[in-house]
N, C-alpha and C. Protein backbone atom coordinates (compact mmCIF):
# COMPACT_ATOMS: atom_id res chain seq x y z
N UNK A 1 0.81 -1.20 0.00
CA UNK A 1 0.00 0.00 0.00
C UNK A 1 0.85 1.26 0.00
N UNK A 2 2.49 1.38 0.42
CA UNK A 2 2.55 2.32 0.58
C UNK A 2 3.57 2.34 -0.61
N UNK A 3 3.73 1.63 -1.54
CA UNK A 3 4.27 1.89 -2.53
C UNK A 3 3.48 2.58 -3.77
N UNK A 4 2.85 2.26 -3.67
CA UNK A 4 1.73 3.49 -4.77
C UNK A 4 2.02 5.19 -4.64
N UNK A 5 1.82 6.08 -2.90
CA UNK A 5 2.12 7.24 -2.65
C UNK A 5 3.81 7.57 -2.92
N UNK A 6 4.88 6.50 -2.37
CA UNK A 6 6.09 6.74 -2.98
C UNK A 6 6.57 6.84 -3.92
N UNK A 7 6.24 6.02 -4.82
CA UNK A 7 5.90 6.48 -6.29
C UNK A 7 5.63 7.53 -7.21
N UNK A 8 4.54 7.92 -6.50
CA UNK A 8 3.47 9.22 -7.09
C UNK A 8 4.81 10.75 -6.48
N UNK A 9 5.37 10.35 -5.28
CA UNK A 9 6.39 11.43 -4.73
C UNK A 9 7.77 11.16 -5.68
N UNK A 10 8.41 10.31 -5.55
CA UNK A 10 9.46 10.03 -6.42
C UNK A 10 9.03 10.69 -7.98
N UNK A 11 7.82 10.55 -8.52
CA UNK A 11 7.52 11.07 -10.01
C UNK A 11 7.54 12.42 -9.51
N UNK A 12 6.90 12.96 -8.79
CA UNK A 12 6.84 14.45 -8.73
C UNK A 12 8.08 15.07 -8.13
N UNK A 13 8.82 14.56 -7.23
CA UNK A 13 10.42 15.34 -7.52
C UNK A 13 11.44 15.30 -8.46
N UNK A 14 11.14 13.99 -9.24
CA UNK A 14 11.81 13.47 -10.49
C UNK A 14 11.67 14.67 -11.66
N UNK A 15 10.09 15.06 -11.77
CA UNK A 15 9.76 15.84 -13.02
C UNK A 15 10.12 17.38 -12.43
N UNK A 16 10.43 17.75 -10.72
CA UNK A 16 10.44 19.14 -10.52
C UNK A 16 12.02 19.13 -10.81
N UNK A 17 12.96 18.59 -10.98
CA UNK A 17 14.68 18.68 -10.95
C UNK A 17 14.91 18.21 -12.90
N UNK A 18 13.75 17.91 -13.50
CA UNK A 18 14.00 17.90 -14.81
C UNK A 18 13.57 19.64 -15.25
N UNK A 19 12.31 20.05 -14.66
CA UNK A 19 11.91 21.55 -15.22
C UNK A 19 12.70 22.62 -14.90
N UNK A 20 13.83 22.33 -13.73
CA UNK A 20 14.61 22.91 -13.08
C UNK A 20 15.64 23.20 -13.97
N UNK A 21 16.29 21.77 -14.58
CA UNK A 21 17.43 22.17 -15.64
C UNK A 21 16.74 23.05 -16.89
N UNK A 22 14.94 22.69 -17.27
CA UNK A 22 15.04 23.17 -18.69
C UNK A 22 14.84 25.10 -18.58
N UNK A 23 14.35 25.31 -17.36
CA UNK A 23 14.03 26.73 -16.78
C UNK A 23 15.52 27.40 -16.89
N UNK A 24 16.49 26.85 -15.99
CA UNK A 24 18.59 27.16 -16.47
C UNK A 24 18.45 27.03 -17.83
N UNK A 25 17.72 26.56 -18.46
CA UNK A 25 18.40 26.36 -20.03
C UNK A 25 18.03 27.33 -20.74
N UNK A 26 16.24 27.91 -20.84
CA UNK A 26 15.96 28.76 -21.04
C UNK A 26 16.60 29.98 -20.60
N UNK A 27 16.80 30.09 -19.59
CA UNK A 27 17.37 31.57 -19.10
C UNK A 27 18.64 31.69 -19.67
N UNK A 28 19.12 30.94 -19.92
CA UNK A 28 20.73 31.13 -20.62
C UNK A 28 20.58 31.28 -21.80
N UNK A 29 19.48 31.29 -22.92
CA UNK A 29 19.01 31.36 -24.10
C UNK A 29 18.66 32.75 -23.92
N UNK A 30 17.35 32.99 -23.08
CA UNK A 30 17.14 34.42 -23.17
C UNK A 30 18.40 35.34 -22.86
N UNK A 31 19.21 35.47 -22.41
CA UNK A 31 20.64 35.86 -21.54
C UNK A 31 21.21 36.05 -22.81
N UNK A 32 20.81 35.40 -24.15
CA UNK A 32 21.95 35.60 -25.36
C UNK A 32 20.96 36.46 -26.47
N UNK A 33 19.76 36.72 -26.54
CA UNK A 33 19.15 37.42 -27.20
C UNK A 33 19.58 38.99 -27.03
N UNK A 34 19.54 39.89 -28.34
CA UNK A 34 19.93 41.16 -28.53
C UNK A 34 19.43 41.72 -27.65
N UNK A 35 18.02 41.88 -27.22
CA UNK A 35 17.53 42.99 -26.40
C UNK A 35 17.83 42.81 -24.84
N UNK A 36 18.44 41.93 -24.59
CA UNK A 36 18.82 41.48 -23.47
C UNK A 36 20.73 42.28 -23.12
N UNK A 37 21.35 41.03 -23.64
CA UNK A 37 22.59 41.06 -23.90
C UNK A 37 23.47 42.42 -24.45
N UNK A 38 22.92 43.67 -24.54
CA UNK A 38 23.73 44.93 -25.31
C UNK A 38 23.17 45.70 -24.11
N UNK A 39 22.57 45.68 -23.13
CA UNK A 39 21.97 46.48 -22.10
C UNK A 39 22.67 46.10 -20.84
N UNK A 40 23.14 47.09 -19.53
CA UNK A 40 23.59 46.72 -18.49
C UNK A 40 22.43 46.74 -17.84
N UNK A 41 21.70 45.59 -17.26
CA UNK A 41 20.97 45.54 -16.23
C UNK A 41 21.44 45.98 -14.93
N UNK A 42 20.51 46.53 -13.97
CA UNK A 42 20.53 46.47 -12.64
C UNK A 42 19.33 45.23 -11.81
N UNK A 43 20.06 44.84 -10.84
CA UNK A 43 19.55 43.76 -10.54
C UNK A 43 18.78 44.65 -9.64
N UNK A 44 18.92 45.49 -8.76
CA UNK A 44 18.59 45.78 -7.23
C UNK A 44 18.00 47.32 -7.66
N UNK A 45 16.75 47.22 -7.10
CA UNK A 45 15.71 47.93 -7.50
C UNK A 45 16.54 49.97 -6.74
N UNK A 46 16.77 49.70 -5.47
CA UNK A 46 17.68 50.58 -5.33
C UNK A 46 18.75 51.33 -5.90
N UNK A 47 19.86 50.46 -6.77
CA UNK A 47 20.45 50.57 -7.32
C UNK A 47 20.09 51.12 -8.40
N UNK A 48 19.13 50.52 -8.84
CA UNK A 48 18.17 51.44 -10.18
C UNK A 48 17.57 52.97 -10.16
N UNK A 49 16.61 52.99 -9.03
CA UNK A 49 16.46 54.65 -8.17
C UNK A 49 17.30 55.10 -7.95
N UNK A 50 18.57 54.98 -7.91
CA UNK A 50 19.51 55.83 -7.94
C UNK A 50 20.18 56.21 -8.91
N UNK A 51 20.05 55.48 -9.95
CA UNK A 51 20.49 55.52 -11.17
C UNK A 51 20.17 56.58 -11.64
N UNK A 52 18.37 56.55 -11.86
CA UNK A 52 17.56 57.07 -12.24
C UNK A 52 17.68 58.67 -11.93
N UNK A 53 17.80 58.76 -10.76
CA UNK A 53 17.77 59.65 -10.15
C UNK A 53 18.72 60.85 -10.94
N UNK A 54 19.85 60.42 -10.66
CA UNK A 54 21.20 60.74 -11.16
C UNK A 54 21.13 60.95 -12.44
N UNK A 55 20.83 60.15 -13.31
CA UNK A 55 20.32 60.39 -14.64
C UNK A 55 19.12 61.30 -15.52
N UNK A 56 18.28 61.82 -14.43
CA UNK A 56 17.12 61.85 -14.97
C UNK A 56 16.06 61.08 -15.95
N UNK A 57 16.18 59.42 -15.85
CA UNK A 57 15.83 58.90 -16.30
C UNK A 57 14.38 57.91 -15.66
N UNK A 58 13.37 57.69 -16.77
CA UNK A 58 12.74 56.18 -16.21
C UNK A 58 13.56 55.15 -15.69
N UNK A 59 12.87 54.25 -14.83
CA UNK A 59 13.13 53.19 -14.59
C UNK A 59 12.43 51.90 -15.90
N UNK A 60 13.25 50.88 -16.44
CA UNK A 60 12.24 50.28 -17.10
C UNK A 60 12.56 48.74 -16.98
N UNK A 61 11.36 47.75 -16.14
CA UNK A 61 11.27 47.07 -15.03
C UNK A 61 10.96 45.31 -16.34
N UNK A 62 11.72 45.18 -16.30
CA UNK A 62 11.69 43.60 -17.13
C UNK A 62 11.36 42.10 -16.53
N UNK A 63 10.10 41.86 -16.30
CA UNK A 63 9.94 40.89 -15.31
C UNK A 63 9.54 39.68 -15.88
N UNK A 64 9.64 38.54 -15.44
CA UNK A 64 9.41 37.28 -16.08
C UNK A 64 8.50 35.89 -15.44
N UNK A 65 7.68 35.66 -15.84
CA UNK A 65 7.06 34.69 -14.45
C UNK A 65 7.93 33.73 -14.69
N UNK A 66 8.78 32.89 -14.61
CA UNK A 66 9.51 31.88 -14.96
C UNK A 66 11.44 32.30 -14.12
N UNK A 67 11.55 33.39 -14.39
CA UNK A 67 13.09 33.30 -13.67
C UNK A 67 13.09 34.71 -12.88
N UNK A 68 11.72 35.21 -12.49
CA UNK A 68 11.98 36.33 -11.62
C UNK A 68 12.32 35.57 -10.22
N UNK A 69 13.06 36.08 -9.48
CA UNK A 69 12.96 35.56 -8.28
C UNK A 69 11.95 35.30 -6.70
C-alpha cells in the first residue's frame, strides 16, 4: 500500500529537478538574445532609483514569471 504514494512522490520530484534544468536552459538562451545582452541591467531595484535619479531617467522594469525571483 505504501508503494503506490512513494511512487506518485518520487515522479513528482523526479519531473520538478528535470523543469529545473530546462528553466537554467531557457534563461541562458534568453541571456543571449539582442535585447537582453547589449543592455547593463541592474539587478537591485535601489540601485536602479539611484540611477535614475542621477540620470534623470525612467526606470524600465523587465519581469518574467519563470526566472523572476
Amino acid at each position: 500500500m505504501l508503494r503506490t504514494p512513494m511512487a506518485l512522490l518520487g515522479a513528482v520530484l523526479l519531473s520538478t529537478a528535470v523543469s529545473a534544468q530546462s528553466m537554467e536552459e531557457k534563461y541562458q538562451q534568453k541571456l543571449k538574445k539582442d535585447f537582453v545582452s547589449h543592455v547593463d541591467w541592474v539587478q537591485s531595484l535601489e540601485d536602479a532609483q539611484k540611477a535614475a535619479k542621477e540620470s534623470k531617467k525612467l526606470i524600465f522594469g523587465y519581469f518574467t514569471r519563470s526566472y523572476a525571483p
